[in-house]
C-alpha atoms as a PDB file:
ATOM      1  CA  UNK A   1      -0.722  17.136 147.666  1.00  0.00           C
ATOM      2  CA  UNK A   2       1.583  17.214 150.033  1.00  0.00           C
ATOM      3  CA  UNK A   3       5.479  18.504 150.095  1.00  0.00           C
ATOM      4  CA  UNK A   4       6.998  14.751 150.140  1.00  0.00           C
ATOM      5  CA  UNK A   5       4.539  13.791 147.697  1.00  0.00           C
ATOM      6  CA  UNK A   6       5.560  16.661 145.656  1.00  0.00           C
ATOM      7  CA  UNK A   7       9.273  15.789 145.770  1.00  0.00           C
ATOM      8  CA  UNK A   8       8.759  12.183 144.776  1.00  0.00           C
ATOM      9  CA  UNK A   9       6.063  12.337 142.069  1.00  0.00           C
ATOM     10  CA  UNK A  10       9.094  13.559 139.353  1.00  0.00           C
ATOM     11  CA  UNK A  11      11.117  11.171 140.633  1.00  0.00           C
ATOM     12  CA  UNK A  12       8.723   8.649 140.070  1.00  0.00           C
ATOM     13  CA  UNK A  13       8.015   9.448 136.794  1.00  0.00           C
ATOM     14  CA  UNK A  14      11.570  10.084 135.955  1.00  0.00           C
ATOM     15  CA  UNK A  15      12.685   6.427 137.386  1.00  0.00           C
ATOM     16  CA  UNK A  16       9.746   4.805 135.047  1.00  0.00           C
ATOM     17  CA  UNK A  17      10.939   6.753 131.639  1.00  0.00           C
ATOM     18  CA  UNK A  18      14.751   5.283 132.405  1.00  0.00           C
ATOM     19  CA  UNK A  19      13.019   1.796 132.914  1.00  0.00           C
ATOM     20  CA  UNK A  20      11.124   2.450 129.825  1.00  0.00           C
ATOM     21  CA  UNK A  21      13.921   3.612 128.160  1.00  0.00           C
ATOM     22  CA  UNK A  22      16.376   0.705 128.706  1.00  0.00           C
ATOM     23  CA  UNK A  23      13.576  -1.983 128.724  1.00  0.00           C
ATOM     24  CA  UNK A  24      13.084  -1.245 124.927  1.00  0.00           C
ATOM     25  CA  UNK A  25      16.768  -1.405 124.323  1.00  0.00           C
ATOM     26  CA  UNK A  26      17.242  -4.665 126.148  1.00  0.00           C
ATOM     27  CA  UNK A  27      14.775  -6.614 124.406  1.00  0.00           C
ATOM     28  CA  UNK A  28      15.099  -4.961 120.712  1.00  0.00           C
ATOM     29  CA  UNK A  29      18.698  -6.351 120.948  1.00  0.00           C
ATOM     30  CA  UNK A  30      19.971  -3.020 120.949  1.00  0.00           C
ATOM     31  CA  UNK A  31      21.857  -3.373 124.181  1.00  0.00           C
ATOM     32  CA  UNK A  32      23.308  -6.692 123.609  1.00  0.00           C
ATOM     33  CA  UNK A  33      23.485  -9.528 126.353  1.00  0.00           C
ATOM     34  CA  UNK A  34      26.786  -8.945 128.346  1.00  0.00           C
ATOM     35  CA  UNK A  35      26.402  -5.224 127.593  1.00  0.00           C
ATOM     36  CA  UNK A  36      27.468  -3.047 130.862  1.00  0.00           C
ATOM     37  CA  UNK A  37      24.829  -0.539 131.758  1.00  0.00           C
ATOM     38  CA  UNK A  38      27.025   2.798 132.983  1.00  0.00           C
ATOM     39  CA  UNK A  39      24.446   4.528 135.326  1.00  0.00           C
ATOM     40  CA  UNK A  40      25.922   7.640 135.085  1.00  0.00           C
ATOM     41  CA  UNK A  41      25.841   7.626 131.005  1.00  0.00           C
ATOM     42  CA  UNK A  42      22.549   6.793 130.736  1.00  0.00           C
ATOM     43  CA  UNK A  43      21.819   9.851 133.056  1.00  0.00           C
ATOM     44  CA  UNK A  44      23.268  12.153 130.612  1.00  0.00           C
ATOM     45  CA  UNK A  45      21.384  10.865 128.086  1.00  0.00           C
ATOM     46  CA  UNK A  46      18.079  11.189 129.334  1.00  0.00           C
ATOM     47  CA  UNK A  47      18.923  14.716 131.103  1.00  0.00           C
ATOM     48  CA  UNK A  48      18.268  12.853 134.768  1.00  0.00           C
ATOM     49  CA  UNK A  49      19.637  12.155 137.931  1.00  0.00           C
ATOM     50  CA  UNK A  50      21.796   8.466 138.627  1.00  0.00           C
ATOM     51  CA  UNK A  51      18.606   8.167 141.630  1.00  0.00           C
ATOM     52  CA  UNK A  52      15.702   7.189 138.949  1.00  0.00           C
ATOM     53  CA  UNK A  53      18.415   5.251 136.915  1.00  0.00           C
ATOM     54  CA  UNK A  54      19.246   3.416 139.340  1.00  0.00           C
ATOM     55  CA  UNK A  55      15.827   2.728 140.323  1.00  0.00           C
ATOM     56  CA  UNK A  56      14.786   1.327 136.993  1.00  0.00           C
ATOM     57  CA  UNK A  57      17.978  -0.792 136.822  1.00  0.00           C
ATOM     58  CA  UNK A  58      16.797  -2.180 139.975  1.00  0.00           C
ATOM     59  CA  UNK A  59      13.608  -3.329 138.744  1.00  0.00           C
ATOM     60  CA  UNK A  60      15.051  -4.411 135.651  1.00  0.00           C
ATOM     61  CA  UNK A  61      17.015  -6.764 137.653  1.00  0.00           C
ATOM     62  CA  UNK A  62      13.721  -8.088 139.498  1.00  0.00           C
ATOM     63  CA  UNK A  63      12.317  -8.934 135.905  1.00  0.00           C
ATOM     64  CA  UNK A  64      15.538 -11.047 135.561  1.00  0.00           C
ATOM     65  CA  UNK A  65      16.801  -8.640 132.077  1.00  0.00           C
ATOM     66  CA  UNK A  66      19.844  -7.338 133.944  1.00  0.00           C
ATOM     67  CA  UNK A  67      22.388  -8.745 136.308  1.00  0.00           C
ATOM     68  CA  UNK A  68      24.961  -7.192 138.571  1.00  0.00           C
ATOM     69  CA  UNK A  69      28.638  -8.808 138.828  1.00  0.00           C
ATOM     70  CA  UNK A  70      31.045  -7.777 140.895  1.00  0.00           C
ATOM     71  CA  UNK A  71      33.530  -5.459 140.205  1.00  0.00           C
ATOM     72  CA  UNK A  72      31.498  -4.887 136.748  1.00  0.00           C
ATOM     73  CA  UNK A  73      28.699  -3.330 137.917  1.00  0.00           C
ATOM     74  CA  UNK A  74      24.586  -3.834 135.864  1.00  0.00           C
ATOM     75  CA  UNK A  75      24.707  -5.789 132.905  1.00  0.00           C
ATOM     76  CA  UNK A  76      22.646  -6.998 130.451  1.00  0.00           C
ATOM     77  CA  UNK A  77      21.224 -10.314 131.276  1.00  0.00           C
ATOM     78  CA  UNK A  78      21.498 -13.315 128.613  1.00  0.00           C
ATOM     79  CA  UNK A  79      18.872 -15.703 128.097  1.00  0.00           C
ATOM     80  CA  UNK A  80      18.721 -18.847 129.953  1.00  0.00           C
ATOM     81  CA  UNK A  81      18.543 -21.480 127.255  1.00  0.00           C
ATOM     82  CA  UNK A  82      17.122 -23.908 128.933  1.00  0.00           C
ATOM     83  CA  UNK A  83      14.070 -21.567 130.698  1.00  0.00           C
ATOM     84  CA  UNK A  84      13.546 -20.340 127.152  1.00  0.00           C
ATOM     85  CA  UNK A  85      13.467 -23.812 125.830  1.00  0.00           C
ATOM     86  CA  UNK A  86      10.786 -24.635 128.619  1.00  0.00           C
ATOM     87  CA  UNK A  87       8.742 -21.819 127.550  1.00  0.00           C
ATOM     88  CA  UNK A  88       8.551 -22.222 123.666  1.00  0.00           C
ATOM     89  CA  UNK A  89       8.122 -26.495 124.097  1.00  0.00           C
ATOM     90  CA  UNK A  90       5.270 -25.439 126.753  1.00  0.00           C
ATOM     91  CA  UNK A  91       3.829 -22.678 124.038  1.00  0.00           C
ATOM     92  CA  UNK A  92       4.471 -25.146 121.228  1.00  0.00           C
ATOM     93  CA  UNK A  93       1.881 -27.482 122.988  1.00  0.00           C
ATOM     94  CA  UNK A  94      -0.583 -25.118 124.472  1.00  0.00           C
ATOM     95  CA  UNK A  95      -0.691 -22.796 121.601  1.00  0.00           C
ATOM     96  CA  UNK A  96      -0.951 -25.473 118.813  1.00  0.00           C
ATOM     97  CA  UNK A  97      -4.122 -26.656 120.375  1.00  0.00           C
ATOM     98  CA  UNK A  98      -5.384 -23.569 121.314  1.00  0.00           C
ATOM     99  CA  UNK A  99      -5.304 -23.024 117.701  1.00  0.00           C
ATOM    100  CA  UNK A 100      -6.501 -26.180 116.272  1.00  0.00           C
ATOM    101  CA  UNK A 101      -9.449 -25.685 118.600  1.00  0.00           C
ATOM    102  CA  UNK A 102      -9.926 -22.323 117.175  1.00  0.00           C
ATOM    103  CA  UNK A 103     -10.123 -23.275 113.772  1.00  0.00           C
ATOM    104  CA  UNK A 104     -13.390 -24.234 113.478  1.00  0.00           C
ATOM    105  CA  UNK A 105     -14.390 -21.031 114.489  1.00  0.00           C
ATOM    106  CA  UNK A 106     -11.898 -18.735 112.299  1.00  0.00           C
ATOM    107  CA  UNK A 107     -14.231 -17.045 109.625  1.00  0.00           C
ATOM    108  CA  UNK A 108     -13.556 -15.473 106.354  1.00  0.00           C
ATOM    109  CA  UNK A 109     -12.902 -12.092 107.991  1.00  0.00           C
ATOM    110  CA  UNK A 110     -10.697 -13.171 110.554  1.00  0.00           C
ATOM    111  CA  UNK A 111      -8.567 -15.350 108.058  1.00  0.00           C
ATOM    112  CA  UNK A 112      -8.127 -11.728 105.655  1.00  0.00           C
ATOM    113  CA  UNK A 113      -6.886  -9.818 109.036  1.00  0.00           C
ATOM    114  CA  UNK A 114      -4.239 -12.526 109.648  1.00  0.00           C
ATOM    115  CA  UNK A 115      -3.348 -12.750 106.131  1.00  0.00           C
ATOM    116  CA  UNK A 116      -3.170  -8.290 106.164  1.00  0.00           C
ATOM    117  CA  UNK A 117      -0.987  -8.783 109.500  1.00  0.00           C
ATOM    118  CA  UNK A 118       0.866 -11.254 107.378  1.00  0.00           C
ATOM    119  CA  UNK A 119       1.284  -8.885 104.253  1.00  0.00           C
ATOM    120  CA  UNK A 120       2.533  -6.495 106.401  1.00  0.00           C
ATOM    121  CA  UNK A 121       5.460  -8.549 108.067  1.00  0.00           C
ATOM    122  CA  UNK A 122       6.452  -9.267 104.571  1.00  0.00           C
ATOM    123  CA  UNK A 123       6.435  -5.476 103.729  1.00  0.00           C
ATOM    124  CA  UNK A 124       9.187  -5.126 106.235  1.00  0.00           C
ATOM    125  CA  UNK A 125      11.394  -8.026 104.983  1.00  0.00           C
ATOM    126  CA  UNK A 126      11.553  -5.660 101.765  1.00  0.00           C
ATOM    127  CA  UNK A 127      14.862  -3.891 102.869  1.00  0.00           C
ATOM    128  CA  UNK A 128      16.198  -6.982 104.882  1.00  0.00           C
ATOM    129  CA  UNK A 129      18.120  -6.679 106.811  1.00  0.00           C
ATOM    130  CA  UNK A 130      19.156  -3.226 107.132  1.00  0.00           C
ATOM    131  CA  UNK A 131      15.280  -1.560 108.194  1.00  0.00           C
ATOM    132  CA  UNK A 132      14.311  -4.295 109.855  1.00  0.00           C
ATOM    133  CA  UNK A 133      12.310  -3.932 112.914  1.00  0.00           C
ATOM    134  CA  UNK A 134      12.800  -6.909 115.392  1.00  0.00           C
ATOM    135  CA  UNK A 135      10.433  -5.618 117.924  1.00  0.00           C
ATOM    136  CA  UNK A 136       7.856  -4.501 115.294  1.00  0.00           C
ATOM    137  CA  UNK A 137       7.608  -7.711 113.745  1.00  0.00           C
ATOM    138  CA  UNK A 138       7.311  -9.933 116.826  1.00  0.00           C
ATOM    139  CA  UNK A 139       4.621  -7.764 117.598  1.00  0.00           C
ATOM    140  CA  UNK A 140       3.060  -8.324 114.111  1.00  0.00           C
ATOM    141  CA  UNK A 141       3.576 -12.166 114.876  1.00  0.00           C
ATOM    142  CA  UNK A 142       1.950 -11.559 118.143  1.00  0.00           C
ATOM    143  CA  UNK A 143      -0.837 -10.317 116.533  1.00  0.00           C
ATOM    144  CA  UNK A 144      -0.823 -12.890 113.506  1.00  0.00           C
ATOM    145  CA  UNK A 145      -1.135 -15.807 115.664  1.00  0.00           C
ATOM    146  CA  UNK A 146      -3.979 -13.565 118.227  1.00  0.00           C
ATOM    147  CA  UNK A 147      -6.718 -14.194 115.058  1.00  0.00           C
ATOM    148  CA  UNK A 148      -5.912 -17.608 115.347  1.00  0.00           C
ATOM    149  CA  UNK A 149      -6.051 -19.002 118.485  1.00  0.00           C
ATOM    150  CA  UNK A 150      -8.259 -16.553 120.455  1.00  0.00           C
ATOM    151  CA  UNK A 151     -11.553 -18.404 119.740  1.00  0.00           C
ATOM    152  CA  UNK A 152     -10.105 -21.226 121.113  1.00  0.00           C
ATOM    153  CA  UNK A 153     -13.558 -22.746 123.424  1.00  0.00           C
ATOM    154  CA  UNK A 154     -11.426 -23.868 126.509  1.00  0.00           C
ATOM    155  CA  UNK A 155     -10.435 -20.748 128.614  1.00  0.00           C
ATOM    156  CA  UNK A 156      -7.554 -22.418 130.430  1.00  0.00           C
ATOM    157  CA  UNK A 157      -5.771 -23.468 127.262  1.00  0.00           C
ATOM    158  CA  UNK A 158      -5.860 -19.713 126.315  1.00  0.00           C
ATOM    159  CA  UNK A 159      -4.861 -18.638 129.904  1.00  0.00           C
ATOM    160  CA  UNK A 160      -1.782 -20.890 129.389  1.00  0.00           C
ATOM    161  CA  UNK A 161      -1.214 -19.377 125.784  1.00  0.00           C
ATOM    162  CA  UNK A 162      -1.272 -15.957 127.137  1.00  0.00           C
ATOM    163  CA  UNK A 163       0.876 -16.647 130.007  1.00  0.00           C
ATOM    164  CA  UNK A 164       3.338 -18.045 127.625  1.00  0.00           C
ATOM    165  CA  UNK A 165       3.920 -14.815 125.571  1.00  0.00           C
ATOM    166  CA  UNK A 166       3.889 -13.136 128.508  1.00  0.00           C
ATOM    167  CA  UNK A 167       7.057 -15.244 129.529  1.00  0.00           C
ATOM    168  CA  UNK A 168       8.451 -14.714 126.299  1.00  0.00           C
ATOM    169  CA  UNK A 169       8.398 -11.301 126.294  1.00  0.00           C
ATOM    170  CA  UNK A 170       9.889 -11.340 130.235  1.00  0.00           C
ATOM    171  CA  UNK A 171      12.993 -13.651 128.961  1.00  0.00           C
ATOM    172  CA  UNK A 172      13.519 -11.064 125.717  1.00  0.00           C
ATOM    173  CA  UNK A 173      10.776  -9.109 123.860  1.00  0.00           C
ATOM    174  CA  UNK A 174      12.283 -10.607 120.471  1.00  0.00           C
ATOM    175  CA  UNK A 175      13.876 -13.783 119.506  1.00  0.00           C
ATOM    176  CA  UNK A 176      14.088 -12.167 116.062  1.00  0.00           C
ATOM    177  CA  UNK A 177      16.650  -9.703 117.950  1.00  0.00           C
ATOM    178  CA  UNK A 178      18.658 -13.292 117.646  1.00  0.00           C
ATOM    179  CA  UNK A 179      17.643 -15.428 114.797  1.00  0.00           C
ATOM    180  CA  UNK A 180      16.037 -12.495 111.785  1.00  0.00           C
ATOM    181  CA  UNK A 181      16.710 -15.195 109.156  1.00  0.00           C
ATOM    182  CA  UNK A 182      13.624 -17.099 110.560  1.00  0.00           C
ATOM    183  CA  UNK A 183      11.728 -13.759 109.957  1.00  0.00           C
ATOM    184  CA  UNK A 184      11.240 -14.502 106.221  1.00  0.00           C
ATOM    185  CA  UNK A 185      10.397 -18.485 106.739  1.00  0.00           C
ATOM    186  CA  UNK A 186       8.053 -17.292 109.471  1.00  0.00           C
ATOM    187  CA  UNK A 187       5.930 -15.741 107.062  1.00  0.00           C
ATOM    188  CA  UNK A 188       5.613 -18.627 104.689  1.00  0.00           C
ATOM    189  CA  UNK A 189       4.678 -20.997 107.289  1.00  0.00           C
ATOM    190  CA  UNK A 190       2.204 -18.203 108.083  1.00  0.00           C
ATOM    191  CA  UNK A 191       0.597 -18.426 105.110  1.00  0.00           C
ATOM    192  CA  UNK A 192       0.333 -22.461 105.171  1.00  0.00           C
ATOM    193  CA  UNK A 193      -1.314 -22.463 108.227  1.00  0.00           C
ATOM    194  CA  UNK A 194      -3.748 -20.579 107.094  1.00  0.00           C
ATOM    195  CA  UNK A 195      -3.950 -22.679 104.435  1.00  0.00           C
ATOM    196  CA  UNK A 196      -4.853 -25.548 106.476  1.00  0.00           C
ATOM    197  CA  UNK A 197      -7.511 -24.123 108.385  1.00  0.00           C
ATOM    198  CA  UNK A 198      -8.781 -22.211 104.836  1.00  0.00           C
ATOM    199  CA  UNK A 199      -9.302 -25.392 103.908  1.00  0.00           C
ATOM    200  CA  UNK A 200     -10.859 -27.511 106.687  1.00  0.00           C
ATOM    201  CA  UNK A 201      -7.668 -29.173 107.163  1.00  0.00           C
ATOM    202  CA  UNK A 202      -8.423 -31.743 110.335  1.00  0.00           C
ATOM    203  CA  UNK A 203      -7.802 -30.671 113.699  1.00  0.00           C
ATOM    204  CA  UNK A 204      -4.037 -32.704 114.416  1.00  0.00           C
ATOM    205  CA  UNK A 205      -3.203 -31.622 110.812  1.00  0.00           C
ATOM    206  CA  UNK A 206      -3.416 -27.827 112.139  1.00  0.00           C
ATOM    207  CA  UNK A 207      -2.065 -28.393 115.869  1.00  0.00           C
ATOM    208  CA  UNK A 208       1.101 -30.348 114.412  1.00  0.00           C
ATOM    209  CA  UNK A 209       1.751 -27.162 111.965  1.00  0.00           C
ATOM    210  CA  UNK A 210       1.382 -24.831 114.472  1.00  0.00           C
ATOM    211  CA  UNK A 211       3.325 -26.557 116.844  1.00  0.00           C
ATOM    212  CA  UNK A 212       6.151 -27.447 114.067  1.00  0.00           C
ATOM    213  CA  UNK A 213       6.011 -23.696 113.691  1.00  0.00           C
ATOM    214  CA  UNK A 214       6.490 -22.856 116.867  1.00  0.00           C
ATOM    215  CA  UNK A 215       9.351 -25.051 117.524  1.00  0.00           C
ATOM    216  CA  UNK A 216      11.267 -24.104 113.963  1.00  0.00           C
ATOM    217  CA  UNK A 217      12.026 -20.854 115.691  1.00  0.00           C
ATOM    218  CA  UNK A 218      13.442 -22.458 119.182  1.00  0.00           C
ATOM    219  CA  UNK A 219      15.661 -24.789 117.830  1.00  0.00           C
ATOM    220  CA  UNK A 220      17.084 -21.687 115.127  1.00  0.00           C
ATOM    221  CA  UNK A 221      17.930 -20.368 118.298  1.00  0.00           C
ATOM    222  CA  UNK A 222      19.579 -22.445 119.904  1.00  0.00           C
ATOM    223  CA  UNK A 223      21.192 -23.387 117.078  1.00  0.00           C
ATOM    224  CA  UNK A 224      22.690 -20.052 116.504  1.00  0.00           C
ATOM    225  CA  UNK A 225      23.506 -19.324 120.342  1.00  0.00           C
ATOM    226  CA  UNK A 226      25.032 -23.016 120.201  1.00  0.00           C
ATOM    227  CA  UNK A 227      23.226 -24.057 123.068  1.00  0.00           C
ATOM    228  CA  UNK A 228      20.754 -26.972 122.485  1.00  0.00           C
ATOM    229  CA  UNK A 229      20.515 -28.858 125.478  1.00  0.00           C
ATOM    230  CA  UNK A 230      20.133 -32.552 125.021  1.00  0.00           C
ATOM    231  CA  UNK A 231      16.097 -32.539 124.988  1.00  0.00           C
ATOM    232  CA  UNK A 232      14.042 -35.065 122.579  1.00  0.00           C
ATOM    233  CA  UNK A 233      12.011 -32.364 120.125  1.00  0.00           C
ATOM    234  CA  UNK A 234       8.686 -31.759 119.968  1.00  0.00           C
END
Protein backbone atom coordinates (compact mmCIF):
# COMPACT_ATOMS: atom_id res chain seq x y z
CA UNK A 1 0.00 0.00 0.00
CA UNK A 2 1.17 3.02 -0.66
CA UNK A 3 2.01 6.27 1.70
CA UNK A 4 -1.22 8.35 0.44
CA UNK A 5 -3.17 5.33 0.64
CA UNK A 6 -1.93 4.85 4.05
CA UNK A 7 -2.87 8.37 5.19
CA UNK A 8 -6.39 8.19 3.86
CA UNK A 9 -7.53 4.64 4.71
CA UNK A 10 -8.18 5.98 8.69
CA UNK A 11 -9.64 8.76 7.44
CA UNK A 12 -11.89 6.88 5.50
CA UNK A 13 -12.93 4.74 7.99
CA UNK A 14 -13.11 7.44 10.53
CA UNK A 15 -15.49 9.72 8.12
CA UNK A 16 -17.90 6.44 7.69
CA UNK A 17 -18.18 5.72 11.72
CA UNK A 18 -19.28 9.71 12.12
CA UNK A 19 -21.81 9.04 9.19
CA UNK A 20 -22.78 5.95 10.94
CA UNK A 21 -22.90 7.53 14.01
CA UNK A 22 -25.23 10.50 13.24
CA UNK A 23 -27.27 8.52 10.60
CA UNK A 24 -28.66 6.37 13.54
CA UNK A 25 -29.39 9.43 15.56
CA UNK A 26 -31.18 11.23 12.77
CA UNK A 27 -33.57 8.68 11.95
CA UNK A 28 -34.20 7.13 15.65
CA UNK A 29 -35.49 10.69 16.38
CA UNK A 30 -32.79 11.20 18.65
CA UNK A 31 -31.48 14.28 16.94
CA UNK A 32 -34.68 15.96 16.33
CA UNK A 33 -35.60 17.79 12.95
CA UNK A 34 -34.27 21.44 13.26
CA UNK A 35 -31.52 20.09 15.54
CA UNK A 36 -28.01 21.98 14.72
CA UNK A 37 -25.23 19.52 14.16
CA UNK A 38 -21.93 21.35 15.94
CA UNK A 39 -19.03 19.70 13.94
CA UNK A 40 -16.65 20.32 16.37
CA UNK A 41 -18.86 18.57 19.32
CA UNK A 42 -19.46 15.68 17.62
CA UNK A 43 -15.60 15.41 17.14
CA UNK A 44 -15.08 15.26 20.76
CA UNK A 45 -17.39 12.78 21.11
CA UNK A 46 -16.21 10.29 18.88
CA UNK A 47 -12.35 11.11 19.75
CA UNK A 48 -11.90 12.39 15.82
CA UNK A 49 -10.88 15.05 13.75
CA UNK A 50 -13.76 17.96 12.33
CA UNK A 51 -12.16 16.42 8.54
CA UNK A 52 -14.22 12.91 8.71
CA UNK A 53 -17.14 14.85 10.44
CA UNK A 54 -17.43 16.94 8.09
CA UNK A 55 -17.24 14.43 5.49
CA UNK A 56 -20.13 12.39 6.75
CA UNK A 57 -22.23 15.56 7.23
CA UNK A 58 -21.61 16.08 3.68
CA UNK A 59 -23.01 12.94 2.57
CA UNK A 60 -25.69 13.15 4.94
CA UNK A 61 -26.73 16.18 3.15
CA UNK A 62 -26.61 14.26 -0.36
CA UNK A 63 -29.16 11.68 1.22
CA UNK A 64 -31.35 14.81 1.84
CA UNK A 65 -31.29 14.04 6.19
CA UNK A 66 -29.41 17.27 6.85
CA UNK A 67 -29.50 20.78 5.54
CA UNK A 68 -27.16 23.71 5.83
CA UNK A 69 -28.64 27.40 6.47
CA UNK A 70 -26.84 30.21 6.55
CA UNK A 71 -25.44 31.69 9.35
CA UNK A 72 -26.68 28.35 11.27
CA UNK A 73 -24.54 26.04 9.95
CA UNK A 74 -25.77 21.63 9.35
CA UNK A 75 -29.02 20.88 10.59
CA UNK A 76 -31.21 18.26 10.85
CA UNK A 77 -33.44 17.96 7.92
CA UNK A 78 -37.42 17.67 8.47
CA UNK A 79 -39.51 15.57 6.45
CA UNK A 80 -41.14 16.80 3.42
CA UNK A 81 -44.79 16.02 3.98
CA UNK A 82 -45.83 15.91 0.88
CA UNK A 83 -42.69 13.48 -0.60
CA UNK A 84 -43.53 11.31 2.39
CA UNK A 85 -47.15 11.35 1.56
CA UNK A 86 -46.15 10.27 -2.11
CA UNK A 87 -44.22 7.48 -0.81
CA UNK A 88 -46.63 5.78 1.75
CA UNK A 89 -49.96 6.38 -0.93
CA UNK A 90 -47.44 4.74 -3.62
CA UNK A 91 -46.48 1.81 -0.87
CA UNK A 92 -50.11 1.69 0.22
CA UNK A 93 -50.94 0.55 -3.42
CA UNK A 94 -47.98 -1.48 -4.41
CA UNK A 95 -47.56 -3.20 -1.17
CA UNK A 96 -51.29 -4.08 -0.60
CA UNK A 97 -51.22 -6.03 -3.78
CA UNK A 98 -48.03 -7.35 -3.46
CA UNK A 99 -49.52 -8.88 -0.49
CA UNK A 100 -52.86 -9.94 -1.59
CA UNK A 101 -50.98 -11.69 -4.37
CA UNK A 102 -48.89 -13.34 -1.83
CA UNK A 103 -51.51 -14.75 0.10
CA UNK A 104 -52.23 -17.60 -1.64
CA UNK A 105 -48.93 -18.67 -1.20
CA UNK A 106 -48.36 -17.79 2.70
CA UNK A 107 -48.21 -21.30 4.47
CA UNK A 108 -48.70 -22.35 7.98
CA UNK A 109 -45.03 -21.73 8.79
CA UNK A 110 -44.71 -18.50 7.35
CA UNK A 111 -48.04 -17.22 9.03
CA UNK A 112 -46.32 -18.51 12.83
CA UNK A 113 -42.99 -16.37 11.88
CA UNK A 114 -45.12 -13.24 11.24
CA UNK A 115 -47.27 -13.86 14.11
CA UNK A 116 -43.52 -14.53 16.44
CA UNK A 117 -42.29 -11.12 14.72
CA UNK A 118 -45.64 -9.88 15.85
CA UNK A 119 -45.36 -11.24 19.54
CA UNK A 120 -42.29 -9.69 19.74
CA UNK A 121 -43.33 -6.01 18.78
CA UNK A 122 -45.88 -6.44 21.43
CA UNK A 123 -43.15 -7.52 23.97
CA UNK A 124 -41.70 -4.09 23.54
CA UNK A 125 -44.97 -2.10 23.98
CA UNK A 126 -44.73 -3.73 27.62
CA UNK A 127 -42.89 -0.66 29.19
CA UNK A 128 -44.49 1.94 26.74
CA UNK A 129 -43.34 4.39 26.34
CA UNK A 130 -40.34 4.80 28.33
CA UNK A 131 -38.09 1.47 26.65
CA UNK A 132 -39.43 1.81 23.61
CA UNK A 133 -37.33 1.22 20.65
CA UNK A 134 -38.53 3.25 17.53
CA UNK A 135 -35.92 1.94 15.27
CA UNK A 136 -36.21 -1.65 16.61
CA UNK A 137 -39.72 -1.91 16.00
CA UNK A 138 -39.91 -0.48 12.48
CA UNK A 139 -37.48 -2.96 11.80
CA UNK A 140 -39.71 -5.69 13.38
CA UNK A 141 -42.56 -4.19 11.09
CA UNK A 142 -40.18 -4.40 8.27
CA UNK A 143 -39.80 -7.78 8.84
CA UNK A 144 -43.59 -8.54 9.76
CA UNK A 145 -44.86 -7.37 6.55
CA UNK A 146 -41.39 -9.27 4.53
CA UNK A 147 -43.43 -12.90 5.31
CA UNK A 148 -46.20 -11.42 3.72
CA UNK A 149 -45.67 -9.98 0.64
CA UNK A 150 -42.40 -11.59 -0.55
CA UNK A 151 -44.10 -14.47 -2.45
CA UNK A 152 -45.83 -12.08 -4.24
CA UNK A 153 -45.62 -13.91 -8.26
CA UNK A 154 -45.05 -10.53 -10.14
CA UNK A 155 -41.37 -9.37 -9.65
CA UNK A 156 -42.00 -5.73 -10.54
CA UNK A 157 -44.72 -5.26 -7.95
CA UNK A 158 -42.07 -6.44 -5.39
CA UNK A 159 -39.30 -4.27 -7.03
CA UNK A 160 -41.69 -1.31 -6.41
CA UNK A 161 -42.40 -2.58 -2.74
CA UNK A 162 -38.80 -2.72 -2.02
CA UNK A 163 -37.99 0.51 -3.51
CA UNK A 164 -40.62 1.98 -1.37
CA UNK A 165 -39.06 1.04 2.05
CA UNK A 166 -36.06 1.91 0.73
CA UNK A 167 -37.51 5.55 0.33
CA UNK A 168 -38.90 5.36 3.60
CA UNK A 169 -36.04 4.66 5.31
CA UNK A 170 -34.05 7.63 3.07
CA UNK A 171 -36.90 10.30 4.22
CA UNK A 172 -36.51 8.94 8.16
CA UNK A 173 -35.68 5.36 9.28
CA UNK A 174 -38.87 5.58 11.69
CA UNK A 175 -42.17 7.20 11.50
CA UNK A 176 -42.68 5.66 14.94
CA UNK A 177 -39.78 8.26 15.96
CA UNK A 178 -43.10 10.60 15.26
CA UNK A 179 -46.35 8.92 15.81
CA UNK A 180 -45.40 5.69 18.79
CA UNK A 181 -49.13 5.72 19.65
CA UNK A 182 -49.75 3.91 16.26
CA UNK A 183 -47.13 1.34 17.56
CA UNK A 184 -49.73 -0.50 19.70
CA UNK A 185 -52.74 -0.28 16.92
CA UNK A 186 -50.10 -1.47 14.46
CA UNK A 187 -49.94 -4.65 16.07
CA UNK A 188 -53.62 -5.36 16.20
CA UNK A 189 -54.14 -4.67 12.67
CA UNK A 190 -51.19 -7.08 12.39
CA UNK A 191 -52.86 -9.70 13.74
CA UNK A 192 -56.20 -9.14 11.52
CA UNK A 193 -54.44 -9.35 8.54
CA UNK A 194 -53.29 -12.34 9.24
CA UNK A 195 -56.47 -13.22 10.03
CA UNK A 196 -57.72 -12.64 6.67
CA UNK A 197 -55.30 -14.49 4.80
CA UNK A 198 -55.52 -17.45 7.81
CA UNK A 199 -58.65 -17.69 6.63
CA UNK A 200 -58.82 -17.53 2.82
CA UNK A 201 -60.19 -14.18 3.05
CA UNK A 202 -60.59 -13.05 -0.92
CA UNK A 203 -57.92 -11.31 -2.57
CA UNK A 204 -59.51 -7.28 -2.44
CA UNK A 205 -60.60 -8.23 1.13
CA UNK A 206 -56.69 -8.59 1.99
CA UNK A 207 -55.25 -5.73 -0.43
CA UNK A 208 -57.90 -3.15 1.07
CA UNK A 209 -56.59 -4.18 4.78
CA UNK A 210 -53.26 -3.92 3.96
CA UNK A 211 -53.57 -0.88 2.21
CA UNK A 212 -56.02 0.66 5.07
CA UNK A 213 -53.06 -0.33 7.19
CA UNK A 214 -50.68 1.25 5.50
CA UNK A 215 -52.37 4.49 5.18
CA UNK A 216 -53.63 4.54 9.14
CA UNK A 217 -50.03 5.32 9.87
CA UNK A 218 -49.59 8.33 7.12
CA UNK A 219 -52.44 10.18 7.92
CA UNK A 220 -51.39 9.75 12.13
CA UNK A 221 -48.64 11.56 10.85
CA UNK A 222 -49.63 14.09 9.35
CA UNK A 223 -52.06 14.53 11.67
CA UNK A 224 -49.68 15.00 14.47
CA UNK A 225 -47.06 17.18 12.38
CA UNK A 226 -50.34 19.18 11.29
CA UNK A 227 -49.55 18.95 7.85
CA UNK A 228 -52.13 17.06 5.68
CA UNK A 229 -52.09 18.44 2.42
CA UNK A 230 -55.41 18.61 0.70
CA UNK A 231 -55.12 15.00 -1.08
CA UNK A 232 -58.40 12.65 -1.52
CA UNK A 233 -57.30 9.31 0.74
CA UNK A 234 -56.64 6.17 -0.32
Amino acid sequence: MSAAAEETAPALSKSQLAYEWLHERIVSGTLAPGARLVLAQVATELDVSVVPVREAVRRLEAEGLVTFEKNVGATVAGIDPVEYLYTMQTLSLVEGAATALSAPAVGRSDLEAAREVNARMQTMLADFPENFDPVKFTQLNHDFHSVLFEHCPNPHILDLVHRGWNRLTALRGSTFSFVPERASESVTEHEELLKLIENGAPTAEIELAARRHRSATLDAYLERTDAHPNFPNL
